[in-house]
Protein backbone atom coordinates (compact mmCIF):
# COMPACT_ATOMS: atom_id res chain seq x y z
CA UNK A 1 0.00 0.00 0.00
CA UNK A 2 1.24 3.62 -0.93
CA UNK A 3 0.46 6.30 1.88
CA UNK A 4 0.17 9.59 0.57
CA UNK A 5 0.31 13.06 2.76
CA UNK A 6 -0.98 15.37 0.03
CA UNK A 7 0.03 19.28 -0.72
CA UNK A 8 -0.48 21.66 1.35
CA UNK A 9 0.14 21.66 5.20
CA UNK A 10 2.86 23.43 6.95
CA UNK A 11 6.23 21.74 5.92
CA UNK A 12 7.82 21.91 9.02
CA UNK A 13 7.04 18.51 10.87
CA UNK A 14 6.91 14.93 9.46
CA UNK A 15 3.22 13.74 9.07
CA UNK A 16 1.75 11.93 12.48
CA UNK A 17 -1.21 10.44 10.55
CA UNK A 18 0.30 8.11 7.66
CA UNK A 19 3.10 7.17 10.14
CA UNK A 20 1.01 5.78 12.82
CA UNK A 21 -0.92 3.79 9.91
CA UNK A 22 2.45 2.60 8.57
CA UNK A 23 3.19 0.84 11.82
CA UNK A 24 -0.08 -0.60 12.17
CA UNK A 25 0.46 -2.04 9.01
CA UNK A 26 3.98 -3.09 9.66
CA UNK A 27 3.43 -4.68 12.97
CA UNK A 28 0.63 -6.60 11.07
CA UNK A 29 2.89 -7.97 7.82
CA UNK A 30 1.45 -5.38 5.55
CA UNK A 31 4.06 -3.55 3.57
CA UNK A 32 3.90 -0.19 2.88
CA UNK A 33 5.48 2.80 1.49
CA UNK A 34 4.62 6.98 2.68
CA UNK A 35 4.84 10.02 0.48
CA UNK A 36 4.93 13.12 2.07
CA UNK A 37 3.84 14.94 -1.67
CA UNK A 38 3.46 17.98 0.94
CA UNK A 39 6.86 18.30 1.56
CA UNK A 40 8.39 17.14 -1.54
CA UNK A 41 5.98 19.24 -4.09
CA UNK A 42 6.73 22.31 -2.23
CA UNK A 43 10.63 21.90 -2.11
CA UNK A 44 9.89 21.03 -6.39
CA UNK A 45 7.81 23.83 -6.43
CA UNK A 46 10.26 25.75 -5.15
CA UNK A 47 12.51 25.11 -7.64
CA UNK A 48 10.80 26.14 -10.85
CA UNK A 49 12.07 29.40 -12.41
CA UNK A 50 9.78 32.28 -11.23
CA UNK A 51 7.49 33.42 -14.34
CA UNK A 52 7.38 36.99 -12.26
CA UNK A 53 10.65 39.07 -12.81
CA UNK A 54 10.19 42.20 -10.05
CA UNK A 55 12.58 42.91 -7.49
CA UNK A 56 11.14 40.50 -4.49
CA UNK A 57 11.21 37.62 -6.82
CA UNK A 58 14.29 37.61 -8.11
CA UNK A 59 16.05 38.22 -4.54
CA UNK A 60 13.71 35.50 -3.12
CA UNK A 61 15.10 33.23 -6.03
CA UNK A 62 18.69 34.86 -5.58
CA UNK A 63 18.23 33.45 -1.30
CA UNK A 64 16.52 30.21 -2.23
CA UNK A 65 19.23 28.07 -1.22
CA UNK A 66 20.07 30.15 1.47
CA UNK A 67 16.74 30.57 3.07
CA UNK A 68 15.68 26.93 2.81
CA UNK A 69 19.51 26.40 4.95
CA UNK A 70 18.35 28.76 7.45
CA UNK A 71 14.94 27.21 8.15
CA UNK A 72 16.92 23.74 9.20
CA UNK A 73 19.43 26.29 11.13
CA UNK A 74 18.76 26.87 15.23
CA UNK A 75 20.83 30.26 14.79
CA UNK A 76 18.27 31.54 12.15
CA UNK A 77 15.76 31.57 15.39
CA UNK A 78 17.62 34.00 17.30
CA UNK A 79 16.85 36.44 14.81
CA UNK A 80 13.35 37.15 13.94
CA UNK A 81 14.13 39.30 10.86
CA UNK A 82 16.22 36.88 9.77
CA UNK A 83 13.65 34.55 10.01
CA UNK A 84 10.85 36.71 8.61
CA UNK A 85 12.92 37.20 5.46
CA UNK A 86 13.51 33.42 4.83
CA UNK A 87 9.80 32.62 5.18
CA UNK A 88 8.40 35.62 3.42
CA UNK A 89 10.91 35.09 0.57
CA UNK A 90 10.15 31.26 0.14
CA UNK A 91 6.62 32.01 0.27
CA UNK A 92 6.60 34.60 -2.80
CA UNK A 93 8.36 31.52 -4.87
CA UNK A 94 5.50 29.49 -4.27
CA UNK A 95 2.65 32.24 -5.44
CA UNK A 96 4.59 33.04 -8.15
CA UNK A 97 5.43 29.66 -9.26
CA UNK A 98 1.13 29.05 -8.75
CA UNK A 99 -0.31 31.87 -10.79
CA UNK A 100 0.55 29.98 -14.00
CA UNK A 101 -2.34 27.43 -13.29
CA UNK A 102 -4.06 29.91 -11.45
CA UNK A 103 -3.47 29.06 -8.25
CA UNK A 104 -2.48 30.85 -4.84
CA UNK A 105 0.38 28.29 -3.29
CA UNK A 106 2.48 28.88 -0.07
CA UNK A 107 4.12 27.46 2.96
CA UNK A 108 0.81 27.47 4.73
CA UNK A 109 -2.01 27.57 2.55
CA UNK A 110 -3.10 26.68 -0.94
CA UNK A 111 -6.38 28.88 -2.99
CA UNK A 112 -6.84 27.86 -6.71
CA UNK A 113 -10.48 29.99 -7.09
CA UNK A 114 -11.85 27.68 -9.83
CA UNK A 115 -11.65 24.78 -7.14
CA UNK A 116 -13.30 25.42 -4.17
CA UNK A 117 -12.72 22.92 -0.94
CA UNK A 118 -16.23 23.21 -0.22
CA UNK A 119 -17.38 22.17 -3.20
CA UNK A 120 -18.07 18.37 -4.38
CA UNK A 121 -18.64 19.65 -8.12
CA UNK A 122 -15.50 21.76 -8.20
CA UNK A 123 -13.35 18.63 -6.36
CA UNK A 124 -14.44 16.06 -9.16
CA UNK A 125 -13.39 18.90 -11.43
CA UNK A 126 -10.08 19.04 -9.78
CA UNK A 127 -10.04 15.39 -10.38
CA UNK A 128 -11.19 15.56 -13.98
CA UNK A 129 -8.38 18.01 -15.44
CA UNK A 130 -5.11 17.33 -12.65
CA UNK A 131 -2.95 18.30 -15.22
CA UNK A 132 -4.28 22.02 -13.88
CA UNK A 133 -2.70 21.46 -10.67
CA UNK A 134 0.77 23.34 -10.20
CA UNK A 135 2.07 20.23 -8.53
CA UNK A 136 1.10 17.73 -11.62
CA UNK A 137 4.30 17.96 -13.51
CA UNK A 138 6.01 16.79 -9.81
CA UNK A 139 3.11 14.33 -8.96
CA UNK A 140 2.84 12.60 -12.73
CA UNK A 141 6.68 11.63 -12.58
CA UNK A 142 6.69 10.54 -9.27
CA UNK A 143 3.84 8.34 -7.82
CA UNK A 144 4.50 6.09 -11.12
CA UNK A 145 8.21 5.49 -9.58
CA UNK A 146 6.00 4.21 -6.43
CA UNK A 147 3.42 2.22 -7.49
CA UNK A 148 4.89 -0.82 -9.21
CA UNK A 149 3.16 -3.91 -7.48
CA UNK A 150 0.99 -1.33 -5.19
CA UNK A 151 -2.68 -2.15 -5.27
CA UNK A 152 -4.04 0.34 -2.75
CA UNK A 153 -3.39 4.49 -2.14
CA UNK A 154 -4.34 6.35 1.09
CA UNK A 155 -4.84 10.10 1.12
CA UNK A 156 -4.69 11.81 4.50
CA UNK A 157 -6.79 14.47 4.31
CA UNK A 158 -6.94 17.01 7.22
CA UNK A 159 -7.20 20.14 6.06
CA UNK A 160 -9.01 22.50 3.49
CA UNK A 161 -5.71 23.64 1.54
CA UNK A 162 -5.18 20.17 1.05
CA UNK A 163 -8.85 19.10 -0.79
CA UNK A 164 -7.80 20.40 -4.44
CA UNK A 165 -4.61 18.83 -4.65
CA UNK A 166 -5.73 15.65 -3.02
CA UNK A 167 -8.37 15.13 -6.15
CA UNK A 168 -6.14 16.49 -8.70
CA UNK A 169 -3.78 13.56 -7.99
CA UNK A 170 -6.87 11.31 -6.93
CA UNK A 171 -8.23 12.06 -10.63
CA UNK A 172 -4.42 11.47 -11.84
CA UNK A 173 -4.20 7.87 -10.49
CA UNK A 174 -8.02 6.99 -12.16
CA UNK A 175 -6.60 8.19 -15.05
CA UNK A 176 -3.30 6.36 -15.19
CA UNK A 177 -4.46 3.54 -13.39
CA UNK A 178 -7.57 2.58 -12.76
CA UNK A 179 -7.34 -0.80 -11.08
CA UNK A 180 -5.69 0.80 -7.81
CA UNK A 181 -7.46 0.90 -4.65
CA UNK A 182 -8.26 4.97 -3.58
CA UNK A 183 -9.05 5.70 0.26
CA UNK A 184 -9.68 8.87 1.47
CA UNK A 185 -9.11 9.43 5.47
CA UNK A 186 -8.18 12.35 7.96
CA UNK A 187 -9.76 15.17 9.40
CA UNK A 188 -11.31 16.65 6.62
CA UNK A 189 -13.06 13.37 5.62
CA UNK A 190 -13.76 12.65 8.88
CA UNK A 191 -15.74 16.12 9.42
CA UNK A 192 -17.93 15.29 5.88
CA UNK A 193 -18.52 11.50 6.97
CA UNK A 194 -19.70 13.01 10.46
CA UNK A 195 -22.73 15.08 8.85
CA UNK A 196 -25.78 14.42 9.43
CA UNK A 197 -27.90 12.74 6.24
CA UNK A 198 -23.86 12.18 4.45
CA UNK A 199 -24.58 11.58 1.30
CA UNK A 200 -20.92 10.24 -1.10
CA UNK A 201 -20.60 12.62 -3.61
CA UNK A 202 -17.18 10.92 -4.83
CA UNK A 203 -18.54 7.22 -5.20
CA UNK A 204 -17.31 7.03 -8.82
CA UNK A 205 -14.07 8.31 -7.82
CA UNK A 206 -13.06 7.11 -4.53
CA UNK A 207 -13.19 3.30 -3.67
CA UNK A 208 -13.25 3.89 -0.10
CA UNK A 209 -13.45 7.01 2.94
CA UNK A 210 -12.72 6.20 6.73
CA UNK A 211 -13.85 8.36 9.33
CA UNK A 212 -11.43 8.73 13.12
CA UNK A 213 -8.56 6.20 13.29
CA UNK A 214 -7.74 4.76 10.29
CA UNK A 215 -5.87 1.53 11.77
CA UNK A 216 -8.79 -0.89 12.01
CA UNK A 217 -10.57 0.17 8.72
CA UNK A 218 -7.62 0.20 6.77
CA UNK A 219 -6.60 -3.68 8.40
CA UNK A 220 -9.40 -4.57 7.81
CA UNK A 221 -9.70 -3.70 4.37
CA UNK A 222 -6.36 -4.75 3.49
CA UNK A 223 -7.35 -7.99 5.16
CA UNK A 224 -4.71 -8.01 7.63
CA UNK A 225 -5.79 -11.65 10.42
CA UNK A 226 -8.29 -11.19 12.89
CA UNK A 227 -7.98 -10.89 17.10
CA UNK A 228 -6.36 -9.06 18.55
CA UNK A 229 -4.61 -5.85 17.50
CA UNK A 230 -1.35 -4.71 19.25
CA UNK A 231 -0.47 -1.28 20.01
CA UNK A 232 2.70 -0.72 17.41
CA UNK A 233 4.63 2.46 17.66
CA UNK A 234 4.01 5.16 14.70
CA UNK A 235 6.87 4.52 11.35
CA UNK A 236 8.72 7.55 10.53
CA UNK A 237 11.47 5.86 9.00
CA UNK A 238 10.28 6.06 5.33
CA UNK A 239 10.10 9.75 5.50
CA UNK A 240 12.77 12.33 5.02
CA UNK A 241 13.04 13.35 8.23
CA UNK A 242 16.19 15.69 7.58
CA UNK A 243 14.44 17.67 4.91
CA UNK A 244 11.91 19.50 6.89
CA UNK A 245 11.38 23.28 7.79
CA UNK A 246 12.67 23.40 10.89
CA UNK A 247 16.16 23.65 13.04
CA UNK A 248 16.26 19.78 14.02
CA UNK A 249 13.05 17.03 13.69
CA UNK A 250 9.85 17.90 15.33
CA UNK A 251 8.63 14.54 16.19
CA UNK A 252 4.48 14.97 16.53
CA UNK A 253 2.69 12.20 18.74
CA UNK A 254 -0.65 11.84 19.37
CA UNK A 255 -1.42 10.12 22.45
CA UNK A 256 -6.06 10.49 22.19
CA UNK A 257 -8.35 11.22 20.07
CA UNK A 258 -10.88 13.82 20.61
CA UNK A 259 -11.10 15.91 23.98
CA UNK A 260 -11.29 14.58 27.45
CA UNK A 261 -13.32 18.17 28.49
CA UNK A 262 -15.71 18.11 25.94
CA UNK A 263 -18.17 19.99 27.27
CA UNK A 264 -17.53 23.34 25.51
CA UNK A 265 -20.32 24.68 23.33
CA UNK A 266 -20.20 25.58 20.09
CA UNK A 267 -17.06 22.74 19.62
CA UNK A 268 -16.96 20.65 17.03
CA UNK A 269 -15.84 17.60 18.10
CA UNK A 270 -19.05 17.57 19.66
CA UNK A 271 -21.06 18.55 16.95
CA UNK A 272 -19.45 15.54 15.05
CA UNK A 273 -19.83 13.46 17.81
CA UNK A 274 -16.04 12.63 18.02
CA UNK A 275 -15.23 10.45 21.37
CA UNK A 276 -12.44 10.58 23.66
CA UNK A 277 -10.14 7.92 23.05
CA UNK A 278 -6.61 8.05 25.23
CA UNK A 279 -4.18 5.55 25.27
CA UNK A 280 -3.64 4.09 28.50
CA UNK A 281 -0.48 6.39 30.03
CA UNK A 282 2.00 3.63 30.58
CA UNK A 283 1.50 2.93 26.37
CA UNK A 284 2.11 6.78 26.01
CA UNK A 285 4.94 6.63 27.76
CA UNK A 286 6.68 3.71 26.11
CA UNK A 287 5.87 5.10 22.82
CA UNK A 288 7.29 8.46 23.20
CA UNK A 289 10.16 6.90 25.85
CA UNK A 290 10.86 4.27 22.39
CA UNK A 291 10.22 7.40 19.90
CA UNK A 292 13.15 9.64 21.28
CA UNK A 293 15.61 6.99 21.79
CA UNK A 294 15.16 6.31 17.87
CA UNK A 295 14.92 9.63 16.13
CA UNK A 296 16.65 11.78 18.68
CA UNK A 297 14.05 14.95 17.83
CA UNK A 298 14.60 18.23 19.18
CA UNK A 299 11.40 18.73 19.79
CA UNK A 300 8.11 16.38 20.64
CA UNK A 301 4.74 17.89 19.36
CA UNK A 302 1.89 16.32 21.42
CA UNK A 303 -0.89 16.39 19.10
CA UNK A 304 -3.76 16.02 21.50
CA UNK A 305 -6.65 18.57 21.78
CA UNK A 306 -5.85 18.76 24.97
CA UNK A 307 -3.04 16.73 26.63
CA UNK A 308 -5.30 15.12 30.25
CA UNK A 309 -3.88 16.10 33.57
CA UNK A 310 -2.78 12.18 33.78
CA UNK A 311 -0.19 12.18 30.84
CA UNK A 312 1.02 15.64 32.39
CA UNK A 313 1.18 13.94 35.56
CA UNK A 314 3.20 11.20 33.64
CA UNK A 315 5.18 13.44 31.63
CA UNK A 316 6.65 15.30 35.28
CA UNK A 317 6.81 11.60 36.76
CA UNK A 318 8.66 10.35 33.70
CA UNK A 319 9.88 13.01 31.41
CA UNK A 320 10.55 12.31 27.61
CA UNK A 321 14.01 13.65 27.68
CA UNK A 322 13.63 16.00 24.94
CA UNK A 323 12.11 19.43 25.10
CA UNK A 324 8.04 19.00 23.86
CA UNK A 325 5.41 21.56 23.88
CA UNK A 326 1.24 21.01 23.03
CA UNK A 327 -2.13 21.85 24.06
CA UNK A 328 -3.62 22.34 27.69
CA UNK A 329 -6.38 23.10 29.90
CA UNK A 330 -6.16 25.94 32.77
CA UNK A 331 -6.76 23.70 35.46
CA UNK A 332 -6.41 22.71 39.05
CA UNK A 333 -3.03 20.88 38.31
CA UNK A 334 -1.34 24.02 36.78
CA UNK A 335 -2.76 26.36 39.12
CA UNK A 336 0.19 25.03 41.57
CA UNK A 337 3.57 26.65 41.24
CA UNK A 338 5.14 23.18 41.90
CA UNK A 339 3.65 21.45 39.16
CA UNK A 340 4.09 24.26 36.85
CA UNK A 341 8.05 24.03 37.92
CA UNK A 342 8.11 20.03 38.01
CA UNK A 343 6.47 20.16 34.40
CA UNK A 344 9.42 22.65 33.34
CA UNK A 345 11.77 19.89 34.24
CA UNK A 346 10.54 17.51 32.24
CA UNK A 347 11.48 19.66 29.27
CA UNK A 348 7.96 21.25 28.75
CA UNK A 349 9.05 24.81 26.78
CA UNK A 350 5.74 25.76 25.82
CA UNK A 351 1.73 24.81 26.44
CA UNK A 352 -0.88 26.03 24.27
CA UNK A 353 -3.94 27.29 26.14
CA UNK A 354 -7.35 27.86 24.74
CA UNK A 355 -9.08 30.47 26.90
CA UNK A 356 -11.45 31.73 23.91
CA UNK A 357 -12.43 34.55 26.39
CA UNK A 358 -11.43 37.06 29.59
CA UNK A 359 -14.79 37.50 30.09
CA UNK A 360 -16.17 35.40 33.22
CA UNK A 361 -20.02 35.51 32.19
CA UNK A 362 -18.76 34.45 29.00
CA UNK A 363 -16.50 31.49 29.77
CA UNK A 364 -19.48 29.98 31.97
CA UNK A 365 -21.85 30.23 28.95
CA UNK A 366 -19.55 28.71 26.47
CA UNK A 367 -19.31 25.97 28.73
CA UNK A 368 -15.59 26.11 29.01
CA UNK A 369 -15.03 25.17 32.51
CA UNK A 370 -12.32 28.20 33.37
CA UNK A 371 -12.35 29.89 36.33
CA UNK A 372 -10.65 33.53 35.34
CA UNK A 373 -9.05 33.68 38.80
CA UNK A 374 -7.25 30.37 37.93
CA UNK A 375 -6.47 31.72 34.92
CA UNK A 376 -4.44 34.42 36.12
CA UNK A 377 -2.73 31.73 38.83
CA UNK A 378 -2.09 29.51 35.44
CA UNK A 379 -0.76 32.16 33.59
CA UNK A 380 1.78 33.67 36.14
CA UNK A 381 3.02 29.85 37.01
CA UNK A 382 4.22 29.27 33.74
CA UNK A 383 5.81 32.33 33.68
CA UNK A 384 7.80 31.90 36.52
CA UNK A 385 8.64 28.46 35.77
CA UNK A 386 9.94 29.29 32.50
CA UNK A 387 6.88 28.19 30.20
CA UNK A 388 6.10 29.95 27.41
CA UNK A 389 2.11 30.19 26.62
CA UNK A 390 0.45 30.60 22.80
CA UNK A 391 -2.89 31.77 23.89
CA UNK A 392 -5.76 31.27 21.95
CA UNK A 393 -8.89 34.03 21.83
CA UNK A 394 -12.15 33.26 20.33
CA UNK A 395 -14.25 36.46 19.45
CA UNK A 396 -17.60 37.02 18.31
CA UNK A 397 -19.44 34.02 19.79
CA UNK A 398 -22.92 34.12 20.43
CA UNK A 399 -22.12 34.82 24.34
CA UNK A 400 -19.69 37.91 23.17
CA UNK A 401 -20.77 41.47 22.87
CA UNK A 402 -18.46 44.66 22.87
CA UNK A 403 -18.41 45.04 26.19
CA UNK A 404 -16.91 41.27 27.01
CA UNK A 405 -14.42 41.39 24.19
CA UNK A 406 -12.87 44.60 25.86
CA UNK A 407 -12.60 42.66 28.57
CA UNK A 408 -10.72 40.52 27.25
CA UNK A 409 -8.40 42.86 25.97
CA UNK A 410 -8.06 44.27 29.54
CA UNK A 411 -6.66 40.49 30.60
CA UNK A 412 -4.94 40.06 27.73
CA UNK A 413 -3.17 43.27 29.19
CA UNK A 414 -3.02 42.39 32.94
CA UNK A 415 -1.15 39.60 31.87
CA UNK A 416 0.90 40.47 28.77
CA UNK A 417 4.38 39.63 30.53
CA UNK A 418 3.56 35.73 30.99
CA UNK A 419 1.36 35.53 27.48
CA UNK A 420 4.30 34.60 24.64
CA UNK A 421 2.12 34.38 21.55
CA UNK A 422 -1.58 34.98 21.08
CA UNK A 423 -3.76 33.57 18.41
CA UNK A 424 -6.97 35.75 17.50
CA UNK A 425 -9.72 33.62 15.99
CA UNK A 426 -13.17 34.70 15.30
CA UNK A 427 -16.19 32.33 15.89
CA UNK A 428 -17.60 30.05 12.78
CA UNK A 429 -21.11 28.12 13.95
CA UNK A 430 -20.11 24.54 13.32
CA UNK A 431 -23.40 23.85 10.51
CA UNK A 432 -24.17 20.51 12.48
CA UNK A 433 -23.85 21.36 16.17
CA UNK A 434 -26.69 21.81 19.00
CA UNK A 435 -26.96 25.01 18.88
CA UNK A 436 -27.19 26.02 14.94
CA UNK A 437 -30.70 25.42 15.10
CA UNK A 438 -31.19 28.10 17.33
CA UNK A 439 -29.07 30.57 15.79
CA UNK A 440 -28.14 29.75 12.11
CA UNK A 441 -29.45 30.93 9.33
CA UNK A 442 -27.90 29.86 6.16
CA UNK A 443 -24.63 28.86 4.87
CA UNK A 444 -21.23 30.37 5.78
CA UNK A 445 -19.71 29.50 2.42
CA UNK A 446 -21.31 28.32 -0.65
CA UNK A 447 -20.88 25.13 -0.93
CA UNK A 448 -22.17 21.41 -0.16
CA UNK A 449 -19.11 20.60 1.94
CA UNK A 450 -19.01 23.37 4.19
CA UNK A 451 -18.91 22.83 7.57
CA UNK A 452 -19.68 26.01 8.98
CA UNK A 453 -23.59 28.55 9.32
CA UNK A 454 -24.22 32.00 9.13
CA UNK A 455 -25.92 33.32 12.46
CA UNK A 456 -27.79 35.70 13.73
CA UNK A 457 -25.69 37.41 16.71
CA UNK A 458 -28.41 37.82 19.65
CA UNK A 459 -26.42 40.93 20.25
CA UNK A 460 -25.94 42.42 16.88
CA UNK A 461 -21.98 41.67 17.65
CA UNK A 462 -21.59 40.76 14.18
CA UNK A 463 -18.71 39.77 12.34
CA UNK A 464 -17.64 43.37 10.50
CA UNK A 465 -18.03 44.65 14.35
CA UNK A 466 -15.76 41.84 15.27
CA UNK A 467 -12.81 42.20 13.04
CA UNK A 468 -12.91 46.14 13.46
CA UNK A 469 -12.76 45.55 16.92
CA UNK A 470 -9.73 43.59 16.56
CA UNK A 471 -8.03 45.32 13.79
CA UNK A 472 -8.45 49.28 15.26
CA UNK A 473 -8.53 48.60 19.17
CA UNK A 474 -7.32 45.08 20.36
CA UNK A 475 -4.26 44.71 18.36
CA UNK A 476 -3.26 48.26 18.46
CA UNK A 477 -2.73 48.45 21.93
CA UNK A 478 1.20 48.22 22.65
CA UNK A 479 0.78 45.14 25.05
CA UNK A 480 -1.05 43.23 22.72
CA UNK A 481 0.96 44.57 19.56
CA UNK A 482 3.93 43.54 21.29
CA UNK A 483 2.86 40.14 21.62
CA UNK A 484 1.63 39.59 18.09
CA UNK A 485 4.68 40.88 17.11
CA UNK A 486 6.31 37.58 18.39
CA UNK A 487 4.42 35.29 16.21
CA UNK A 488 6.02 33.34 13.57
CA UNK A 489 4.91 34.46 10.54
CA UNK A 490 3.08 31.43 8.59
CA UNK A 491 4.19 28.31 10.75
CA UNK A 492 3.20 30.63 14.12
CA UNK A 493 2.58 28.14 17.32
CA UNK A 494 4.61 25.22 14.91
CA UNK A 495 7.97 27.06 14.76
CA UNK A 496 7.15 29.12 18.19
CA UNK A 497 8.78 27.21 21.05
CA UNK A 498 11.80 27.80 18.73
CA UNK A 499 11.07 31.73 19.94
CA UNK A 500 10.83 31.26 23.33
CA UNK A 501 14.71 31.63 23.98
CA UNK A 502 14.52 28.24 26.30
């Protein structure tokens, strides 16, 4: 079986998803092979002559070399400008090298306006003419160098800029060879499998789609023996692991699957109905304990949505030896200075924290389960014990008006000095959750695969009033500007702990 991770997704990490598959399959006598197409179109891309000739492109083409060095460089991370230079020029490549086929391509994102994502008509059109696709003169040389004697293909997709390219290469392999095997799994699938009344718009073109963990499905399928199935430790070793965007490997684990809080409104894990599934702590452990002695990262990535207070527990009890960062709760355990310290130790350089709002009344009606006053005890912790925080703010949710989103800007300000990075999101009604009945009113986007409703705000806090809000007031002020400053541009909370001078 061939294991594709398609175009385009932030180049700076190997891909969790078809590695974890690849040992399942492994540890079951299924051979495989992975194809990170993200990573290795964008590094082609990136070397096709620039059809633009201005100034910016020809320096960007001039630093190519250089700036693709200084991504895999830790000394490039000392200096921001530096940094911002490398990204910004490697990024201008890629939309230049796109606007022959139309297309908008980058390091982060991918826009080709005659193929929308949410679309089912425009993705079988993707499929229908791939030779439209910027990366189809890299795609139609390679995948026949890696299908001889390969029956099956698996896409992972997770993410919108990922949907075009996925069926231009889907349409590709139909074309070229029609007797293969196509499965489509990941995130993105998952989230169209999950909707209500799902109907398969893609039955002519794709054999098979999986919805959540792909291991059992895809054993199945393959017809890999019955009983019982054994943990086996994610692959990475058929991946390029020195070739990524980033000053050593970033390992990413996942150790569960949804969220172990789940209770937040408006989330949609819960509107798809997505359980929590952890694996038990001591197989955590192991894996990550077996997964740094192998690849010696620099970094761990924990994937989960939020990591549960037992694998921090575990983590401070039995620390990784590496530095690792990932997503949190405020909560009881990090409200105490010694944990906060103890989790320091164990090589924790950075937690991501979703706090949506510093609004109390807020917080309670989104269900969130954060105590502001905690918050603040959180927050000046992991300052002291030396752990950087990328906050995430939601604005604009149907518990939001002016007068909470000011103040959160006045906690955002309290605590500027022990907030490293902030993240400023505004709210999108999942289309299939609880509460869209009560507020939507019609699509978001057009389009039969979107995910996402207009509403009506109950307090006429709109969207315009939103992003005003946050473009003239909350990131003018010089706290918060000074924070957002920080950000990495493109790969922001990926390449951040590299920021956080620890």
């Amino acid at each position: 079986m061939l294991l594709i991770h398609p175009p385009i997704a932030k180049p700076c990490e190997p891909p969790a998803g078809i590695a974890r598959l690849a040992g399942a399959l492994h540890a079951h006598g299924v051979p495989c092979r992975l194809l990170d197409a993200n990573l290795e179109g964008l590094l082609w891309l990136l070397e096709q002559p620039p059809a633009a000739d201005d100034t910016w492109s020809r320096r960007a083409l001039k630093n190519r070399p250089h700036h693709l060095a200084a991504l895999r460089e830790p000394a490039t991370y000392r200096s921001p400008a530096r940094y911002a230079r490398a990204v910004s020029d490697l990024n201008r490549l890629l939309a230049v090298a796109g606007r022959e086929w139309g297309a908008v391509a980058g390091l982060a994102d991918y826009q080709q306006p005659r193929f929308s994502p949410l679309s089912s008509a425009d993705l079988l059109a993707a499929a229908e003419h791939p030779d439209q696709n910027p990366f189809h003169p890299w795609f139609s040389r390679r995948l026949p160098e890696l299908l001889e004697g390969v029956a099956t293909v698996g896409f992972s997709l997770n993410y919108l800029s990922q949907a075009v390219c996925t069926f231009a290469m889907v349409g590709w392999l139909r074309q070229r060879f029609p007797g293969v095997t196509v499965v489509l799994g990941g995130g993105l699938v998952t989230s169209w499998l999950r909707r209500p009344g799902w109907r398969n718009p893609f039955g002519g073109l794709v054999d098979h789609m999986i919805a959540g963990p792909g291991e059992e499905p895809l054993l199945a399928l393959l017809g890999a023996g019955e009983g019982q199935r054994q943990p086996a430790l994610p692959d990475y070793d058929l991946l390029p692991l020195g070739d990524y965007l980033s000053p050593g490997l970033i390992l990413p684990y996942s150790a569960a699957g949804g969220c172990w809080w789940n209770h937040c409104s408006f989330c949609p894990e819960r509107a798809e109905g997505n359980p929590y599934r952890p694996a038990p702590v001591s197989q955590a452990l192991s894996e990550l304990r077996g997964l740094t002695e192998k690849h010696r990262p620099v970094l761990l990535h924990l994937l989960d949505n939020a990591v549960s207070p037992a694998l921090l527990q575990a983590l401070v009890d039995d620390p990784p030896g590496v530095p690792w960062y990932g997503f949190a709760r405020f909560d009881g355990h990090l409200a105490e200075p010694g944990f906060c310290q103890a989790l320091r130790r164990s090589g924790c350089i950075m937690l991501k924290l979703g706090l949506e709002s510093g609004d109390q009344g807020v917080l309670d009606r989104l269900h969130k389960g954060i105590d502001l006053g905690t918050a603040s005890r959180v927050l000046e912790n992991l300052r002291r014990a030396g752990i950087a925080v990328y906050c995430y703010l939601l604005f604009g949710t149907p518990a939001e008006d002016e007068a909470a989103a000011r103040r959160t800007l006045e906690f955002v300000v309290r605590h500027h000095e022990a907030v490293g990075f902030l993240n400023l999101a505004v709210f999108n009604m999942p289309a299939w959750g609880e509460e869209a009945g009560e507020y939507g009113t019609e699509p978001f986007y057009e389009g039969d695969l979107t995910l996402y409703t207009a509403f009506r705000h109950p307090r006429g806090w709109d969207r315009h009033r939103v992003r005003c809000f946050l473009d003239r007031e909350f990131s003018r002020h010089p706290a918060v500007a000074a924070i957002l400053r920080r950000d990495p541009p493109l790969f922001t909370s990926n390449h951040a702990p590299f920021f956080t001078g620890r």
